[in-house]
Protein backbone atom coordinates (compact mmCIF):
# COMPACT_ATOMS: atom_id res chain seq x y z
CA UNK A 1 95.85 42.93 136.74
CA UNK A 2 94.31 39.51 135.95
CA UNK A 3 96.97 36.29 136.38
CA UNK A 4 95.03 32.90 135.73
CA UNK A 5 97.06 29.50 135.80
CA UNK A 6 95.80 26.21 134.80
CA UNK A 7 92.82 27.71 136.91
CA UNK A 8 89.91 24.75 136.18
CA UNK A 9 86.35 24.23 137.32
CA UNK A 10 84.57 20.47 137.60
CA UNK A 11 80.74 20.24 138.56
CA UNK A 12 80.71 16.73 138.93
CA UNK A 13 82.22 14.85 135.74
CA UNK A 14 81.32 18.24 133.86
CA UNK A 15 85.08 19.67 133.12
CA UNK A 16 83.79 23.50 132.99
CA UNK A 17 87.01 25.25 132.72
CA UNK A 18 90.00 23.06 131.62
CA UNK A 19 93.03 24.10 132.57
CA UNK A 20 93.07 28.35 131.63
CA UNK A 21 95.73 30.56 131.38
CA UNK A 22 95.74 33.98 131.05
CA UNK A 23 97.69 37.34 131.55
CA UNK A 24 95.41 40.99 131.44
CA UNK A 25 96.93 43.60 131.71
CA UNK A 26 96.26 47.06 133.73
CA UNK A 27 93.94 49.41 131.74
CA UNK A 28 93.09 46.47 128.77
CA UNK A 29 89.96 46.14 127.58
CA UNK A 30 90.00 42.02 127.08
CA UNK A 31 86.77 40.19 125.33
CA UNK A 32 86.09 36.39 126.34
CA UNK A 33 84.05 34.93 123.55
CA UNK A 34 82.22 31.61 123.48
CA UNK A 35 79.07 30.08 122.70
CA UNK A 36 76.76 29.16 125.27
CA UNK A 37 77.45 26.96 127.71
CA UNK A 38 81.49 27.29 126.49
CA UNK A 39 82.21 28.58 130.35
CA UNK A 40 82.42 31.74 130.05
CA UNK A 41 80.58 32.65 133.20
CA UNK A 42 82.15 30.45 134.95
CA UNK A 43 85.70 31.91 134.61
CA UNK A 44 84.00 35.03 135.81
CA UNK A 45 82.85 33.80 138.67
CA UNK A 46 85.65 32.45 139.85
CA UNK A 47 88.04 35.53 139.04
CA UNK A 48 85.55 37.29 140.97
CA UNK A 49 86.58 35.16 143.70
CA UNK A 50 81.99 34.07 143.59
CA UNK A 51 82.75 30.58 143.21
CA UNK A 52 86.36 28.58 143.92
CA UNK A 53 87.99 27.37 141.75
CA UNK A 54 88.75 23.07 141.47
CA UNK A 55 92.41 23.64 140.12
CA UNK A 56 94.92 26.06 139.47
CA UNK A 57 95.47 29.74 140.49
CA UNK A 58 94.91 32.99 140.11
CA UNK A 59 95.37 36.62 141.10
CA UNK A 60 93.15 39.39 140.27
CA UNK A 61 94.33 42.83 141.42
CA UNK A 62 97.00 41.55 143.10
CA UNK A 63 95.53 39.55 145.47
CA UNK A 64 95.58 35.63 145.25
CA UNK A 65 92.06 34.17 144.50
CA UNK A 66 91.39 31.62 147.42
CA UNK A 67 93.77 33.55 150.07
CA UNK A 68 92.51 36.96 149.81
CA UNK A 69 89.10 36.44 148.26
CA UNK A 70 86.95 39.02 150.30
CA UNK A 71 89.82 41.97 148.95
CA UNK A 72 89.42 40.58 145.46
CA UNK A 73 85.57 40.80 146.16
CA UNK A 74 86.35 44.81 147.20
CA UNK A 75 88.04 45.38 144.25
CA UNK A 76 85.71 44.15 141.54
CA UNK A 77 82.68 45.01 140.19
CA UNK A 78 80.16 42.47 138.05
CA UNK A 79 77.63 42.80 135.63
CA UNK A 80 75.98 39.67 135.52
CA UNK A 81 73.55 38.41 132.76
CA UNK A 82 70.86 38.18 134.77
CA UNK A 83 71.30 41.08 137.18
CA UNK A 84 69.99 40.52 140.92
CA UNK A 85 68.48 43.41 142.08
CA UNK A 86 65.74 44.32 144.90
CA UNK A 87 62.69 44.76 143.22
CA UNK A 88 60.38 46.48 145.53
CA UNK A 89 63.32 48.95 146.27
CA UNK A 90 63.60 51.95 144.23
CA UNK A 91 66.43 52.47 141.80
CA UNK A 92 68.20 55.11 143.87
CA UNK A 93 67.85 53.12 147.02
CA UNK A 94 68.62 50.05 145.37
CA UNK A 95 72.14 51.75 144.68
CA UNK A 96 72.67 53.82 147.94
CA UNK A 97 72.04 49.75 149.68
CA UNK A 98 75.22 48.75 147.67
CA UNK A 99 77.19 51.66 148.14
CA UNK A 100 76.59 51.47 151.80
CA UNK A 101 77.62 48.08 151.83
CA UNK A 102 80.64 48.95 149.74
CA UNK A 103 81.54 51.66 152.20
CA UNK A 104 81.51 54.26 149.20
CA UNK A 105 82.55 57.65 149.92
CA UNK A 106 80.02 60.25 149.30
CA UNK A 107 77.00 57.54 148.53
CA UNK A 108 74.20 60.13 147.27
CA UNK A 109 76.25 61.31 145.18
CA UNK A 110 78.18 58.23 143.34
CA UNK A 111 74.57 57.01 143.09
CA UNK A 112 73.40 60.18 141.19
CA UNK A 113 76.35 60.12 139.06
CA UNK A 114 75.81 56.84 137.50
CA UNK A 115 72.13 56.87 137.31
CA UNK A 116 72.64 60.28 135.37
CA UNK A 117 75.30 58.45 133.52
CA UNK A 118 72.96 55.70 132.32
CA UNK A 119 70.34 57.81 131.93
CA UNK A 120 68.20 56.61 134.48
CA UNK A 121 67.94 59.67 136.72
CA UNK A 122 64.57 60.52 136.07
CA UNK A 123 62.97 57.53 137.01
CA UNK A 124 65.41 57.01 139.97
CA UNK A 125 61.98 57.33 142.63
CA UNK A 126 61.07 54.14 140.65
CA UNK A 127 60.27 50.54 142.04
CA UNK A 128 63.11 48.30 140.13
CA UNK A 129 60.79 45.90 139.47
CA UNK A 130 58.56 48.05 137.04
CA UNK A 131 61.51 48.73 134.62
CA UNK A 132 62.16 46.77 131.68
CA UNK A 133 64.41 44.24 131.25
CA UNK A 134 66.90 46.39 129.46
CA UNK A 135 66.63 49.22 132.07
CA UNK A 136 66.91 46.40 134.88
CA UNK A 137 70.53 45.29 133.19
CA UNK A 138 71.14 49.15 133.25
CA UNK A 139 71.02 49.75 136.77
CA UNK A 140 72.58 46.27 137.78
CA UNK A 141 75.46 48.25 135.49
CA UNK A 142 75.43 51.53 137.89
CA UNK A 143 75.42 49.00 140.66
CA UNK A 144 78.92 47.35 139.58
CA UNK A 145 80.50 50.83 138.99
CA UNK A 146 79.09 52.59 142.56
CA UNK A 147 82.90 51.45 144.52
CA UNK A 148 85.08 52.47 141.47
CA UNK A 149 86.62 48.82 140.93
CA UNK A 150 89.89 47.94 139.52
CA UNK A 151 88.51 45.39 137.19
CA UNK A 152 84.99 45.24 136.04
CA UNK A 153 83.35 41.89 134.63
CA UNK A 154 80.91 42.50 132.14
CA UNK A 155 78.36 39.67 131.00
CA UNK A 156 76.71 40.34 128.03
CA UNK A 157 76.31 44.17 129.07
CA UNK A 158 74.14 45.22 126.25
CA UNK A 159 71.83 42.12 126.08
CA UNK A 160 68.23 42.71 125.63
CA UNK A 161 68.97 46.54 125.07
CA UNK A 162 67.67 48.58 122.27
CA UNK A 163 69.88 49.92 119.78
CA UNK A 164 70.16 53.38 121.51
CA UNK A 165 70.86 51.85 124.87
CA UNK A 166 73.02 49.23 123.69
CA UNK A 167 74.88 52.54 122.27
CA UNK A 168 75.09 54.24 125.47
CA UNK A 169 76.43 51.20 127.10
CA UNK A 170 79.20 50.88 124.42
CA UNK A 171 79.76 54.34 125.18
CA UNK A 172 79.94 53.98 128.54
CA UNK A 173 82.46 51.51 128.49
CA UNK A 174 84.94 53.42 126.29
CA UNK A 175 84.93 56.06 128.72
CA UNK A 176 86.09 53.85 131.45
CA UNK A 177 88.29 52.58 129.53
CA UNK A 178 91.43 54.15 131.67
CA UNK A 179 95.31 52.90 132.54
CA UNK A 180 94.01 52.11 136.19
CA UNK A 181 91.08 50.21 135.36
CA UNK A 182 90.90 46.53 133.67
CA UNK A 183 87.31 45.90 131.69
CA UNK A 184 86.99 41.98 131.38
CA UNK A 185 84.31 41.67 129.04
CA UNK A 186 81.91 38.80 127.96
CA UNK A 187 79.41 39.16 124.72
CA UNK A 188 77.89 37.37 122.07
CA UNK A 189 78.25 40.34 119.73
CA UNK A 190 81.22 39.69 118.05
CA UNK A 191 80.90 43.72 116.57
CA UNK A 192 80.76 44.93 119.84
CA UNK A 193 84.23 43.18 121.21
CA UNK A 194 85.89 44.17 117.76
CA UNK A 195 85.53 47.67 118.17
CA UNK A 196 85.70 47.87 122.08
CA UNK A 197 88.43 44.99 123.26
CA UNK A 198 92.24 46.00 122.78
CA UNK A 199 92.47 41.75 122.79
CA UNK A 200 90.23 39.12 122.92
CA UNK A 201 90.02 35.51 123.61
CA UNK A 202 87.91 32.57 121.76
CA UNK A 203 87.12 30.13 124.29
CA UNK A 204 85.48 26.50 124.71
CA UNK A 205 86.26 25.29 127.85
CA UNK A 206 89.89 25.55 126.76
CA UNK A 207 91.37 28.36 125.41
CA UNK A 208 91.45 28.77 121.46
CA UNK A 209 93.76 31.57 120.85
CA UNK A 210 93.68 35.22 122.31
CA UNK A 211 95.25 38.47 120.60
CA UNK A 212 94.30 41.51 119.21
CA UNK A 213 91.81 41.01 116.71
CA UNK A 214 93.17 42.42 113.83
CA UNK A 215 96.35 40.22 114.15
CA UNK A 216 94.10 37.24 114.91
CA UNK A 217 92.24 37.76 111.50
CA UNK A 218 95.46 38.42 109.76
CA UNK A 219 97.51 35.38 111.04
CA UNK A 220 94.72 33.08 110.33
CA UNK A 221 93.79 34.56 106.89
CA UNK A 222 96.54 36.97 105.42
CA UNK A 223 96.03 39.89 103.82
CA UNK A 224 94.27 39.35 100.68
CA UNK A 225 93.64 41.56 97.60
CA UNK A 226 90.33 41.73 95.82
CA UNK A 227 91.04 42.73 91.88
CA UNK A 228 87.99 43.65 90.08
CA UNK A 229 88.37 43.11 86.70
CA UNK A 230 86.58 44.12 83.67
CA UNK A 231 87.29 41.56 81.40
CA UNK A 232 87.56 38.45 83.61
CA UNK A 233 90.06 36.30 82.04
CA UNK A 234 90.44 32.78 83.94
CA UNK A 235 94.16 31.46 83.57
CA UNK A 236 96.07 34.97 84.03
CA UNK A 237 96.65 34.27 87.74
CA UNK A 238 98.52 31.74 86.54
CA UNK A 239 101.10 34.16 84.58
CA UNK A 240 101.42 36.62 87.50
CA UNK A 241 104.78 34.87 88.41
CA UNK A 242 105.31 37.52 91.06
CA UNK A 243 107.54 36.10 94.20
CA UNK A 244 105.10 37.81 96.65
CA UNK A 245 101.86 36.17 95.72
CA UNK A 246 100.86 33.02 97.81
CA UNK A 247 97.48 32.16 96.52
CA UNK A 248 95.13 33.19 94.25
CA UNK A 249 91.39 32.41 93.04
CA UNK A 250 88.43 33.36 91.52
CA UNK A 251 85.38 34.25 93.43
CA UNK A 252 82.49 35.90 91.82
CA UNK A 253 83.84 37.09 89.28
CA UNK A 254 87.08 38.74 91.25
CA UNK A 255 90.62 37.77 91.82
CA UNK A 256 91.50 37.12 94.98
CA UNK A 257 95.56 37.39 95.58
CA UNK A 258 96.94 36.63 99.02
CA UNK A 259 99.89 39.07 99.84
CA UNK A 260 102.64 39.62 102.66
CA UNK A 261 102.83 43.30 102.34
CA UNK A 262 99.62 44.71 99.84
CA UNK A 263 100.72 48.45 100.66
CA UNK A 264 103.99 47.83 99.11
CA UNK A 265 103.06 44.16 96.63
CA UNK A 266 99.41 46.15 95.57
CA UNK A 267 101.14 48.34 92.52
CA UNK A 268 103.59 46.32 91.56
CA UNK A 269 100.41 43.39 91.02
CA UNK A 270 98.59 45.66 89.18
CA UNK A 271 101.10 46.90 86.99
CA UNK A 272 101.95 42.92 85.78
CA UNK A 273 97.92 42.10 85.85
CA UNK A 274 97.95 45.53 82.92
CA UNK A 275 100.81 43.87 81.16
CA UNK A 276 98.68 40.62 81.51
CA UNK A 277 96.22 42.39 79.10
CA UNK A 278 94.04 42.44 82.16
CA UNK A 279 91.62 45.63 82.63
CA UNK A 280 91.56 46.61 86.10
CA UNK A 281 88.69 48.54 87.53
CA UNK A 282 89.82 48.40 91.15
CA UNK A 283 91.89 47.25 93.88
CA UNK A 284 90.22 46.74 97.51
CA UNK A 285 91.54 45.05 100.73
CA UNK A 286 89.62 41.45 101.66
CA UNK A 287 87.84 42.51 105.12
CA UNK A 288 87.32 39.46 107.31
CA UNK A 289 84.77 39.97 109.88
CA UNK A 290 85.89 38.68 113.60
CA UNK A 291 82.48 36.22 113.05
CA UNK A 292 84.52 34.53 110.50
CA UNK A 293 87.22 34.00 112.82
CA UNK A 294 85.28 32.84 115.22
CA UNK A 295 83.08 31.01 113.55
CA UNK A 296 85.91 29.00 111.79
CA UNK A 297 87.46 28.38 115.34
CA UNK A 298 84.65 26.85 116.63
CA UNK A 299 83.50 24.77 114.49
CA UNK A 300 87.61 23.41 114.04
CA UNK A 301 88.50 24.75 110.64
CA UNK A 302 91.58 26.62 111.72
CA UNK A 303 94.10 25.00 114.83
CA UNK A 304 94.19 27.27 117.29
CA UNK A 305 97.04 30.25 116.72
């Protein structure tokens, strides 16, 4: 669905986007994650086919970014960060403008269908510009659905929303989550793209590494077993002399043993830590949190996978 190659943006000296590639598939749900400023918005605006781009190619839907831009433009839908919408325009009629200009099928009734969906249908006889930012980011949200697109770009979709919104915008996007349609999303909330994104990327202007995050976490950090331990006895990892074990140490109190296979390595360690004298209390997986990854990725402590 998306195809990027070397695709690179320059504003002046300023190398935005060096050099990308990347492959997203039909019906993924793929998270781009960055800090500010990493160019994250940039890559979305020019897979959007909003900006060009100064190197490289691309093809989004199946049509070549550059060559067949105004189809791309027909077949996407963006949620920008800071949403553009007409103020002084109700919320309905801001929505039955872009429908109409979409050529949308049915327009009264696409537009009541996502401003039900968003839960904005009472206060669709509204002016835009007396909702709330959160609301605002809302409707600029009903906006990028109205045409049905192939691929929707998300930017930070549930900034500035309150818990219970930000929940009905997560919720929102797992239902569109569907084998026709590709969700390219962009957030700061590294929870958010953990539970939603099927893969994600870690970005800085180049790309770090991309996967699903649960193999991302595990190639960079194994699987690790926490041992609790009643008696803690410093010096007994050292007479495990089990084959399977790769590393162990001590923190807080706990053994931490890094395993290949802890469903199948997990008993047999805990049967040599009891012959060790050792009084086990319990055995728990290590959870890494997809912050740590990315928080060891960008500030260099891991190479990229």
């Amino acid at each position: 669905m998306i195809q990027a190659k070397g695709l690179t943006r320059r504003f002046g000296d300023l190398i935005a986007v060096d050099g990308l590639d990347l492959s997203i598939q039909r019906g993924e749900v793929f998270g781009f994650l960055g800090p500010n400023g990493a160019g994250k918005t940039t890559t979305v605006r020019m897979l959007a086919s909003l900006i060009a781009p100064s190197g490289g190619s691309a093809t989004v839907a199946g049509h070549e970014l550059g060559r067949e831009d105004r189809a791309i433009r027909s077949r996407v839908g963006v949620l920008t960060e800071t949403p553009g919408l007409y103020k002084r325009l109700s919320a309905k009629d801001n929505l039955l403008f872009f429908a109409r200009l979409y050529a949308v099928e049915s327009p009264e009734k696409q537009v009541e269908k996502y401003l039900k969906m968003l839960e904005l249908w009472d206060r669709r006889d509204s002016l835009a510009g007396s909702f709330s930012k959160g609301m605002r980011q809302k409707l600029a949200l009903a906006r990028a659905l109205l045409h049905e697109p192939d691929v929707l770009f998300l930017d930070e979709p549930t900034a500035a929303l309150d818990p219970e919104a930000a929940k009905t915008v997560r919720e929102l996007i797992g239902s569109l989550r569907t084998n026709d349609r590709t969700i390219f999303l962009c957030t700061h909330n590294l929870d958010e793209a953990d539970r939603l994104c099927d893969r994600i990327a870690l970005f800085k202007s180049k790309l770090l590494t991309e996967g699903d995050p649960q193999s991302l976490k595990e190639s960079m950090y194994g699987r690790r077993t926490v041992v609790h331990l009643a008696n803690s006895k410093p010096g007994i990892e050292d007479e495990l002399r089990l084959p399977f074990v790769t590393k162990t140490e001590w923190i807080d109190g706990r053994l931490l043993v890094s395993l290949s296979d802890p469903i199948t390595e997990n008993p047999v360690l805990v049967r040599r830590l009891v012959e060790l004298g050792a009084d086990v209390q319990f055995v728990s997986e290590l959870k890494v949190s997809l912050e740590d990854l990315y928080l060891d990725l960008m500030e260099g402590n891991h190479g990229s996978a």
